[in-house]
PDB file of N, CA and C in Angstrom:
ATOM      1  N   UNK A   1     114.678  59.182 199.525  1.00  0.00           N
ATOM      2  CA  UNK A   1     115.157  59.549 198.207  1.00  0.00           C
ATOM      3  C   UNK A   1     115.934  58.373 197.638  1.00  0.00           C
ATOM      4  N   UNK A   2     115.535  58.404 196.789  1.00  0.00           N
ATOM      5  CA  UNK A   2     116.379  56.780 195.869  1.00  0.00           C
ATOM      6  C   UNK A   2     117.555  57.181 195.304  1.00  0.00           C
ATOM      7  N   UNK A   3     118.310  56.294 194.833  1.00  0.00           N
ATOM      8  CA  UNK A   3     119.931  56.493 194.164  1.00  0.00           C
ATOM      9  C   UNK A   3     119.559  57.158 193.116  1.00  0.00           C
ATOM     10  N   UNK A   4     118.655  57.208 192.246  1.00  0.00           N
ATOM     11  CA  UNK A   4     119.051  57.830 190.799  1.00  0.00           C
ATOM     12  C   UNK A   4     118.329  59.300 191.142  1.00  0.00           C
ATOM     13  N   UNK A   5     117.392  59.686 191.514  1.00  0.00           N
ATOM     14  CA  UNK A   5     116.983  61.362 191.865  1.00  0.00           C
ATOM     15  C   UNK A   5     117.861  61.964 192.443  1.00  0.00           C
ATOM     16  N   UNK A   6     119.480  61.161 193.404  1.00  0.00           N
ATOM     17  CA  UNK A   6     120.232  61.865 194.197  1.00  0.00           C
ATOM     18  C   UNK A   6     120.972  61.907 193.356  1.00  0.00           C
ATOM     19  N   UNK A   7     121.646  60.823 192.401  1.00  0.00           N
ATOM     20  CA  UNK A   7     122.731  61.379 191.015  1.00  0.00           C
ATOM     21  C   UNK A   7     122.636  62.415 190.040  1.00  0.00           C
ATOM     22  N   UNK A   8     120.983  62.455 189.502  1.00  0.00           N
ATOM     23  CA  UNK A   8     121.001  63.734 188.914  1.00  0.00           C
ATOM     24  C   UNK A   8     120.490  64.714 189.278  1.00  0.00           C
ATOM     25  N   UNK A   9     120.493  64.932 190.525  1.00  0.00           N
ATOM     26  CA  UNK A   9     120.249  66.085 191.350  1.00  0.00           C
ATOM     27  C   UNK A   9     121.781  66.536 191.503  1.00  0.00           C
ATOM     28  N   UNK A  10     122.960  66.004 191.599  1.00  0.00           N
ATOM     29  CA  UNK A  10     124.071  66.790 191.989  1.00  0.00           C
ATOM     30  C   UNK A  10     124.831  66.933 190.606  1.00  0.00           C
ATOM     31  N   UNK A  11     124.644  66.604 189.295  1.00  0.00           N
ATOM     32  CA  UNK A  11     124.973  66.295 187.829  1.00  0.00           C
ATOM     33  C   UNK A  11     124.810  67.679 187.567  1.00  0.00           C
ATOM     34  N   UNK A  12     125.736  68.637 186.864  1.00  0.00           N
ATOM     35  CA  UNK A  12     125.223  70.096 186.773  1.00  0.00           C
ATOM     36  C   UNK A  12     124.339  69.639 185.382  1.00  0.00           C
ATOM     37  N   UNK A  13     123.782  70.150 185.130  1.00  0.00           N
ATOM     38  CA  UNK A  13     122.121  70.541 183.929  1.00  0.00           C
ATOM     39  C   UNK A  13     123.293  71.426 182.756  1.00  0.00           C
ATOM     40  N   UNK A  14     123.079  70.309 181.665  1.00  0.00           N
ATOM     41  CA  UNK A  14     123.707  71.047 180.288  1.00  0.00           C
ATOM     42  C   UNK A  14     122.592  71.857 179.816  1.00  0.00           C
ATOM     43  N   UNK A  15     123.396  73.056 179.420  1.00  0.00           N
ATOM     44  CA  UNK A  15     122.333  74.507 179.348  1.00  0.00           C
ATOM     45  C   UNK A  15     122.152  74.268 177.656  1.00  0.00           C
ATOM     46  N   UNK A  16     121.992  73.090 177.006  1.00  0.00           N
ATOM     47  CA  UNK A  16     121.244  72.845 175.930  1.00  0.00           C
ATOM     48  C   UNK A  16     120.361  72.137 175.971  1.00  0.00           C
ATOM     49  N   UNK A  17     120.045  71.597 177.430  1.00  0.00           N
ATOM     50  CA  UNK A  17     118.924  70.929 177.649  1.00  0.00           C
ATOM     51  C   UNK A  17     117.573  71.547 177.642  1.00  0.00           C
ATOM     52  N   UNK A  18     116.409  71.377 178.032  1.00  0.00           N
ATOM     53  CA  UNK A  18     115.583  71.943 178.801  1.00  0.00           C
ATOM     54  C   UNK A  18     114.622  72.918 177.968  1.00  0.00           C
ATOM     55  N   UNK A  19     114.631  74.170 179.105  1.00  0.00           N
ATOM     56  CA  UNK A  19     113.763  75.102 177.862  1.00  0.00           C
ATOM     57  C   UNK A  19     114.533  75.606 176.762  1.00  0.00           C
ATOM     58  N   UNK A  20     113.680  76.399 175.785  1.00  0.00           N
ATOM     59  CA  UNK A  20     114.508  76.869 174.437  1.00  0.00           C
ATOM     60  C   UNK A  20     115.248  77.394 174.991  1.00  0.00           C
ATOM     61  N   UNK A  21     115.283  78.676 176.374  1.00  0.00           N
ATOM     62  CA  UNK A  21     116.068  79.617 176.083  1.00  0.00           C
ATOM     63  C   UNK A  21     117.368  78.895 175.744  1.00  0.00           C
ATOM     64  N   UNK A  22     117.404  77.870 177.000  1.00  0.00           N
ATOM     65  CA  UNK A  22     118.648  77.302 177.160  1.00  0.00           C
ATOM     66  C   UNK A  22     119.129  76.806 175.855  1.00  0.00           C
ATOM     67  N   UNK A  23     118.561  75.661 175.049  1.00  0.00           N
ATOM     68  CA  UNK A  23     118.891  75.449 173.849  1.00  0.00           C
ATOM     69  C   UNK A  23     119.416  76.385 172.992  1.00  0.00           C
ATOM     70  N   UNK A  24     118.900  77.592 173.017  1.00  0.00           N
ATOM     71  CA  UNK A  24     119.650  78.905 172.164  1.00  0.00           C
ATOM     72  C   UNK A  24     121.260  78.628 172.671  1.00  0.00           C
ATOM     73  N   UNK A  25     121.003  79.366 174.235  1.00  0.00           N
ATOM     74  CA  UNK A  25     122.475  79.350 174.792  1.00  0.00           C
ATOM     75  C   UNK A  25     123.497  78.389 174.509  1.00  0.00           C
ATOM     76  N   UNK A  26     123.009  77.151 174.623  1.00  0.00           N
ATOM     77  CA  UNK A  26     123.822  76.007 174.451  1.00  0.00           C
ATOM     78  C   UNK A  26     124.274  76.050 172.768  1.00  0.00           C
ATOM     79  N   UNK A  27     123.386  76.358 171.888  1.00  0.00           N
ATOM     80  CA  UNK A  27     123.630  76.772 170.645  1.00  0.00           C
ATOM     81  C   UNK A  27     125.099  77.626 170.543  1.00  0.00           C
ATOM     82  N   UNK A  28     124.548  78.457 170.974  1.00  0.00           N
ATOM     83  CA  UNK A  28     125.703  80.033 170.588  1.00  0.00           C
ATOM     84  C   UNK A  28     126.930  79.812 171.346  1.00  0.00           C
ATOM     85  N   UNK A  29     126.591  78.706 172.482  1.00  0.00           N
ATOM     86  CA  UNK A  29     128.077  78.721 173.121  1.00  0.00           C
ATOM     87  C   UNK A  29     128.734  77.257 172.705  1.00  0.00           C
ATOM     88  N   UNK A  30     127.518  76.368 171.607  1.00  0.00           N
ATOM     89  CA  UNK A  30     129.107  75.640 170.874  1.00  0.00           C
ATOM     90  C   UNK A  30     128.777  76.104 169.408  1.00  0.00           C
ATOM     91  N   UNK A  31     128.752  77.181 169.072  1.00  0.00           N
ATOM     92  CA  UNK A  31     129.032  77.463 167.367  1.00  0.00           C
ATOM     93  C   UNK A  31     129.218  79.027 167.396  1.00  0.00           C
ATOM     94  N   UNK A  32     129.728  79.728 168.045  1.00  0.00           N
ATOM     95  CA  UNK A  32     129.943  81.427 168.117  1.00  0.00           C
ATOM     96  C   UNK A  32     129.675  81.796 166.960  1.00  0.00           C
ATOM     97  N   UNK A  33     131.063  80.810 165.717  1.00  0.00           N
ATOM     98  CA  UNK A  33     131.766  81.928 164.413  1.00  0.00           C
ATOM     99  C   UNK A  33     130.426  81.417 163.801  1.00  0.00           C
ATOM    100  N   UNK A  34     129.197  80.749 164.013  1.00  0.00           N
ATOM    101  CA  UNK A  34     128.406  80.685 163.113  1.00  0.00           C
ATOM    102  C   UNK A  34     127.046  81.731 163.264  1.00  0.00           C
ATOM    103  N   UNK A  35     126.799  81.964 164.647  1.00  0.00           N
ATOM    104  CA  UNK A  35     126.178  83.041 165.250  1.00  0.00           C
ATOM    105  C   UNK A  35     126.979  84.193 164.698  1.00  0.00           C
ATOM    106  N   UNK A  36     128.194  84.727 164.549  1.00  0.00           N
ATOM    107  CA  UNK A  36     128.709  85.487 164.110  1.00  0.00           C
ATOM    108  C   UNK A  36     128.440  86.056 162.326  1.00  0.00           C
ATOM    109  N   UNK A  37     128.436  84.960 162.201  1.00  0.00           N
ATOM    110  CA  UNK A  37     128.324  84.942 160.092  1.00  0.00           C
ATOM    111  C   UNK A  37     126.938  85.292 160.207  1.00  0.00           C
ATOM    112  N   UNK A  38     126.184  85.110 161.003  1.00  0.00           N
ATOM    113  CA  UNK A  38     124.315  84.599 160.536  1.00  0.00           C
ATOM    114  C   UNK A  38     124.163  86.378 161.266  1.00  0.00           C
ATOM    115  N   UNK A  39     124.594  87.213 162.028  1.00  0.00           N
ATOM    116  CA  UNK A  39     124.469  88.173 162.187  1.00  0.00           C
ATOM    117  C   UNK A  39     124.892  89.653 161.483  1.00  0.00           C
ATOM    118  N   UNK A  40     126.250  89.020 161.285  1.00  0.00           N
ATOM    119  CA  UNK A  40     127.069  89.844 160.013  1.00  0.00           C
ATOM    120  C   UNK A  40     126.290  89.981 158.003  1.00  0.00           C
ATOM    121  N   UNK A  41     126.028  88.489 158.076  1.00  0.00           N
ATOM    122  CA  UNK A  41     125.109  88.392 156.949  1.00  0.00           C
ATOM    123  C   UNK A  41     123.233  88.998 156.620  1.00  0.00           C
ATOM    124  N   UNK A  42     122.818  89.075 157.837  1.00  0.00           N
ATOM    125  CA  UNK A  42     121.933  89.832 158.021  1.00  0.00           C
ATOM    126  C   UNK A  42     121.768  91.190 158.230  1.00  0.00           C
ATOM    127  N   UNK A  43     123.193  92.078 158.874  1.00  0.00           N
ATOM    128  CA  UNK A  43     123.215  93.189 158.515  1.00  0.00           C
ATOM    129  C   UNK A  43     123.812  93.287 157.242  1.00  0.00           C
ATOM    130  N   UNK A  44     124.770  93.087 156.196  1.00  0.00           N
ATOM    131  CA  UNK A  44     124.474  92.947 155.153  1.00  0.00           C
ATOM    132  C   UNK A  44     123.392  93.049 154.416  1.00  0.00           C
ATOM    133  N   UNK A  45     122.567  92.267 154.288  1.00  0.00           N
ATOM    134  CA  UNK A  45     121.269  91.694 153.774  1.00  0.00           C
ATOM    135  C   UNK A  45     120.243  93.576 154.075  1.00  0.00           C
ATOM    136  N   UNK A  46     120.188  94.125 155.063  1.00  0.00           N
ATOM    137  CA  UNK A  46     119.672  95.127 155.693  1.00  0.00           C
ATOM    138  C   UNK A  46     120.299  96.142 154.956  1.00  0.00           C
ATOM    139  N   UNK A  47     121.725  96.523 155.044  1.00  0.00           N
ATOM    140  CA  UNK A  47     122.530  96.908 154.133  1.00  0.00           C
ATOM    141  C   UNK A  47     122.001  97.351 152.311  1.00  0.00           C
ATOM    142  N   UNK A  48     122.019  96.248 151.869  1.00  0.00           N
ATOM    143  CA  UNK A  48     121.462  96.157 150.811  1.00  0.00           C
ATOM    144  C   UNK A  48     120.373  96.367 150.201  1.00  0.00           C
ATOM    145  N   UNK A  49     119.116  96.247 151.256  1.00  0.00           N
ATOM    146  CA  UNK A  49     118.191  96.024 151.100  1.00  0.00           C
ATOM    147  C   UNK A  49     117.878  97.852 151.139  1.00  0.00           C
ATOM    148  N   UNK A  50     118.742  98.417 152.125  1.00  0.00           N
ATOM    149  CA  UNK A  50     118.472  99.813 152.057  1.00  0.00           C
ATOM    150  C   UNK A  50     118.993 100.748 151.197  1.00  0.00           C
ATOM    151  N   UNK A  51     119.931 100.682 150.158  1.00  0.00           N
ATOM    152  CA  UNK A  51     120.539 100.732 149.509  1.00  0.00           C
ATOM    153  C   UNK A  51     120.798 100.810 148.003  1.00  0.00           C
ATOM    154  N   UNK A  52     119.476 100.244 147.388  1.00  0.00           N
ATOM    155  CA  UNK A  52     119.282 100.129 145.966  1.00  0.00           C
ATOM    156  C   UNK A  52     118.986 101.473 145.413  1.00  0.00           C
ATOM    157  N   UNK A  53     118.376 102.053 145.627  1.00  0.00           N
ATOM    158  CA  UNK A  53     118.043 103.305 144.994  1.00  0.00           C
ATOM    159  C   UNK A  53     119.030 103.964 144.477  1.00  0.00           C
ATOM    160  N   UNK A  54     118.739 104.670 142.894  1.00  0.00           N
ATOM    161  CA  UNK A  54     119.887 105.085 142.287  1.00  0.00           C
ATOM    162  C   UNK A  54     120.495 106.531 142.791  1.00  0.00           C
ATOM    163  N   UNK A  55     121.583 107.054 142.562  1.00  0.00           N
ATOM    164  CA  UNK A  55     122.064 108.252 142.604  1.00  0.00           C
ATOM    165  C   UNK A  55     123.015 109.017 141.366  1.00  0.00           C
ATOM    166  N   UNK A  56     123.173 109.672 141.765  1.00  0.00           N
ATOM    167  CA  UNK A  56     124.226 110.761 140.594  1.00  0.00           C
ATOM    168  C   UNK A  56     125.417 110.752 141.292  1.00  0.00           C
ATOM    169  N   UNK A  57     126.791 110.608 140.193  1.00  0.00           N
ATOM    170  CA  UNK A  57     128.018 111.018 140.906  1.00  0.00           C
ATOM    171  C   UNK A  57     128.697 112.543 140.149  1.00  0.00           C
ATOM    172  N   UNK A  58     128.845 113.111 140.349  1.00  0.00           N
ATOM    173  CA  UNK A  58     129.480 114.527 140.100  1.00  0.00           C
ATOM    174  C   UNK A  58     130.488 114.518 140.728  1.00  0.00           C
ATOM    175  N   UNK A  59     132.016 114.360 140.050  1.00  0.00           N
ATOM    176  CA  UNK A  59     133.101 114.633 140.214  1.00  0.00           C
ATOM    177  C   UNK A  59     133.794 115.940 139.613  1.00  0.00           C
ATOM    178  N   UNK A  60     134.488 116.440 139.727  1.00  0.00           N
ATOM    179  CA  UNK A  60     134.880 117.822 139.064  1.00  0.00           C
ATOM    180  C   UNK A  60     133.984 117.989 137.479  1.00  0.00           C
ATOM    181  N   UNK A  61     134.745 117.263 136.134  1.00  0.00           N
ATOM    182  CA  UNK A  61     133.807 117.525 134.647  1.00  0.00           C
ATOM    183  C   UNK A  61     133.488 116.263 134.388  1.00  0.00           C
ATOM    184  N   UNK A  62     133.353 115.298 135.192  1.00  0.00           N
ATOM    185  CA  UNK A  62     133.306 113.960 134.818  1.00  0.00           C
ATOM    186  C   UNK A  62     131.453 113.919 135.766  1.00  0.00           C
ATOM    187  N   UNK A  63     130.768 112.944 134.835  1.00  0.00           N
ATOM    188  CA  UNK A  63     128.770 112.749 135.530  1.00  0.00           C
ATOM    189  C   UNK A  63     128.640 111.543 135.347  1.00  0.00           C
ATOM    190  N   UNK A  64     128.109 110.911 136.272  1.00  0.00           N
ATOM    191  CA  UNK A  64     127.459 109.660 135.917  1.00  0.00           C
ATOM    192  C   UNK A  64     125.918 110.038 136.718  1.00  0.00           C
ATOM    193  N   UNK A  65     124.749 109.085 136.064  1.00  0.00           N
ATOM    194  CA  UNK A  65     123.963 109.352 136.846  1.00  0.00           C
ATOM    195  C   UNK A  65     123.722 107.886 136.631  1.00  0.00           C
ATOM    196  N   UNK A  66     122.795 107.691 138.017  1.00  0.00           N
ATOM    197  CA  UNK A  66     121.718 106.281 138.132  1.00  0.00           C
ATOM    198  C   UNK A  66     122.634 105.498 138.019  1.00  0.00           C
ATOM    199  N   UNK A  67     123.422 105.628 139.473  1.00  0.00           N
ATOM    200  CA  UNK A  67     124.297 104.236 139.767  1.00  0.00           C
ATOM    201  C   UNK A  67     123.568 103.960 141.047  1.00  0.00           C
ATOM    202  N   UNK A  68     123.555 102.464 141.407  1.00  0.00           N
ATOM    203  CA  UNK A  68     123.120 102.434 142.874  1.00  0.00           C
ATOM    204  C   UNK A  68     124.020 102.830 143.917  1.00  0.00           C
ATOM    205  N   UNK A  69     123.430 102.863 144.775  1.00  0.00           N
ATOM    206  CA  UNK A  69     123.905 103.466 146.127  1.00  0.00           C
ATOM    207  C   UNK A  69     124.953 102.106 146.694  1.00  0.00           C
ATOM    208  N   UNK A  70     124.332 101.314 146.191  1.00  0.00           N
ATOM    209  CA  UNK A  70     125.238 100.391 147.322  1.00  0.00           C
ATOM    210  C   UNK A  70     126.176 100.002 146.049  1.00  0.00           C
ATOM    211  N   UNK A  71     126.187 100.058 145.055  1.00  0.00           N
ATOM    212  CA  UNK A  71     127.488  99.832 144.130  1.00  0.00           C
ATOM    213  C   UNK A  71     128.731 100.634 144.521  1.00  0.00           C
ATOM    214  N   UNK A  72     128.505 102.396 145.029  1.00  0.00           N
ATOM    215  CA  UNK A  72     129.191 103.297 144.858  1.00  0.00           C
ATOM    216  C   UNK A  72     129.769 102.992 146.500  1.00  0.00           C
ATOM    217  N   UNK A  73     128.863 102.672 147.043  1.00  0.00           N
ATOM    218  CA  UNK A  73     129.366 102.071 148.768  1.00  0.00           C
ATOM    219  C   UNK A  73     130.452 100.937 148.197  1.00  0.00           C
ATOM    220  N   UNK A  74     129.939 100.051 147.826  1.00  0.00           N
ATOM    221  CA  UNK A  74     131.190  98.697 147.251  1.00  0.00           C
ATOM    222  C   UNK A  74     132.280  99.446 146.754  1.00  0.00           C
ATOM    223  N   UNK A  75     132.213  99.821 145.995  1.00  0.00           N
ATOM    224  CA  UNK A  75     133.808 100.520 145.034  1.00  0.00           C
ATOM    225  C   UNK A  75     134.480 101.664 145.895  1.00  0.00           C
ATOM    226  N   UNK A  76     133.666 102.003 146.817  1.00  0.00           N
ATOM    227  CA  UNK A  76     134.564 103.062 147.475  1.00  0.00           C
ATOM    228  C   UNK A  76     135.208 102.390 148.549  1.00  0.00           C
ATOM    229  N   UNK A  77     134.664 101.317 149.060  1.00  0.00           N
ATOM    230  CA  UNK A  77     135.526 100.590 150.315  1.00  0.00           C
ATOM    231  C   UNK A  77     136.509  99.471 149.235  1.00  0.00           C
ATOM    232  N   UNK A  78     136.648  99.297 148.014  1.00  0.00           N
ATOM    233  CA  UNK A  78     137.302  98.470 147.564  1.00  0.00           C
ATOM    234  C   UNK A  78     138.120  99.435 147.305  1.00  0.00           C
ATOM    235  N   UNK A  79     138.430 100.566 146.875  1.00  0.00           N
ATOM    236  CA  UNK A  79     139.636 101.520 146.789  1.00  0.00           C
ATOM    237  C   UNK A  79     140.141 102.031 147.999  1.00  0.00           C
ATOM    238  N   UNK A  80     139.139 102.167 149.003  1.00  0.00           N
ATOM    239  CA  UNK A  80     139.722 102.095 150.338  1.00  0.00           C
ATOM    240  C   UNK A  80     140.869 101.461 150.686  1.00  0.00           C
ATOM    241  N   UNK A  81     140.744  99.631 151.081  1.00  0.00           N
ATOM    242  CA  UNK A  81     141.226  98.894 151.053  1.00  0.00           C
ATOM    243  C   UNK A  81     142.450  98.544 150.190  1.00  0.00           C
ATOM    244  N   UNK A  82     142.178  98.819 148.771  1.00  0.00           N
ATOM    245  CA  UNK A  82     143.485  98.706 147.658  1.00  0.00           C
ATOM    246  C   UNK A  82     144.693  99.820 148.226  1.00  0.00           C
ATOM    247  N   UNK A  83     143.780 100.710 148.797  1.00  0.00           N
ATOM    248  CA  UNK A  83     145.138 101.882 149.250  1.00  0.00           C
ATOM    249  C   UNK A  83     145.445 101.837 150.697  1.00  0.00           C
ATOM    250  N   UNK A  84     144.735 101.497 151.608  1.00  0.00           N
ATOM    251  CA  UNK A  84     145.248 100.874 152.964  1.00  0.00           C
ATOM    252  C   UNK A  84     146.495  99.527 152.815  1.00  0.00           C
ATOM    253  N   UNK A  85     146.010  98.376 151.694  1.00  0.00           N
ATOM    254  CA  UNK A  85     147.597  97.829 151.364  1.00  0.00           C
ATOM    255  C   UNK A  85     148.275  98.298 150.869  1.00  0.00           C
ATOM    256  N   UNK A  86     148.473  99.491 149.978  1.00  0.00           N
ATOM    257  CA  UNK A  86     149.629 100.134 149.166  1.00  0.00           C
ATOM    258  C   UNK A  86     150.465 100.599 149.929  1.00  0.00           C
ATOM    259  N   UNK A  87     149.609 101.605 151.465  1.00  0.00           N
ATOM    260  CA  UNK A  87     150.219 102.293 152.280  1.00  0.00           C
ATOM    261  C   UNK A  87     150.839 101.562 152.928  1.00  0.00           C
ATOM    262  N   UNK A  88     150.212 100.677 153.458  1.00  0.00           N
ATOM    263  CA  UNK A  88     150.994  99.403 154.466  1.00  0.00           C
ATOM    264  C   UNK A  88     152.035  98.714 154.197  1.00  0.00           C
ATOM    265  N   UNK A  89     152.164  97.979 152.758  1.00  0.00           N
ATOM    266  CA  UNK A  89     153.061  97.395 152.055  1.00  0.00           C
ATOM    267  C   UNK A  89     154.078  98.803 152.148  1.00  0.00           C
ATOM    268  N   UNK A  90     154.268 100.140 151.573  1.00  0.00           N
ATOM    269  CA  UNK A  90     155.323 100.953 151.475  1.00  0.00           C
ATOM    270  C   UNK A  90     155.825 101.539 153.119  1.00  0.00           C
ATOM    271  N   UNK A  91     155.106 101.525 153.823  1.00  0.00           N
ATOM    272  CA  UNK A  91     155.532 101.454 155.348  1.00  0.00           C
ATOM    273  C   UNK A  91     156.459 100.491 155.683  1.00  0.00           C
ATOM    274  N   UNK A  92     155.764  99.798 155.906  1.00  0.00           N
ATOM    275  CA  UNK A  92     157.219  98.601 156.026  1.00  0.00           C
ATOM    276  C   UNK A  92     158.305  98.499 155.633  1.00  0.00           C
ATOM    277  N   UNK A  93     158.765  98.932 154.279  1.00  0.00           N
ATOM    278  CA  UNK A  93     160.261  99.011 153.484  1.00  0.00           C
ATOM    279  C   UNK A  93     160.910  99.448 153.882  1.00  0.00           C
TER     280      UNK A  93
END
């Protein structure tokens, strides 16, 4: 056995080398928060995509009809949120 087959025989193997899988791995384990966004943004995207179709809102004497579905999803987690800080902010005092 010659000097250089015995050096990188004991050299551990960077797991972005080689086959794809590895290249994936080596991917995701130096960029997580970007694997993270590209997964989050695609359920989104899925989200949305399921979502367009219009609906009716009926509140006590108040009607709207033919709003989308995912508008009424948006505005209800944005009043969510506006009142999760109201509560939070008056907790604290």
């Amino acid at each position: 056995m010659d000097q250089e087959s015995r050096s990188s025989a004991s050299e551990p193997r960077d797991p972005g080398s080689g086959s794809s899988f590895g290249r994936i791995v080596g991917f995701v384990g130096r960029h997580p928060s970007q694997v993270v966004q590209f997964v989050l943004f695609s359920l989104l995207a899925i989200v949305i995509l399921q979502n367009v179709e219009p609906t009716s809102i009926d509140v006590l004497f108040w009607s709207i009809a033919s709003v989308p579905k995912l508008l009424l999803i948006f505005l209800s987690m944005l009043v969510g949120a506006a009142s999760w800080e109201l509560l939070r902010g008056r907790l604290r005092r």
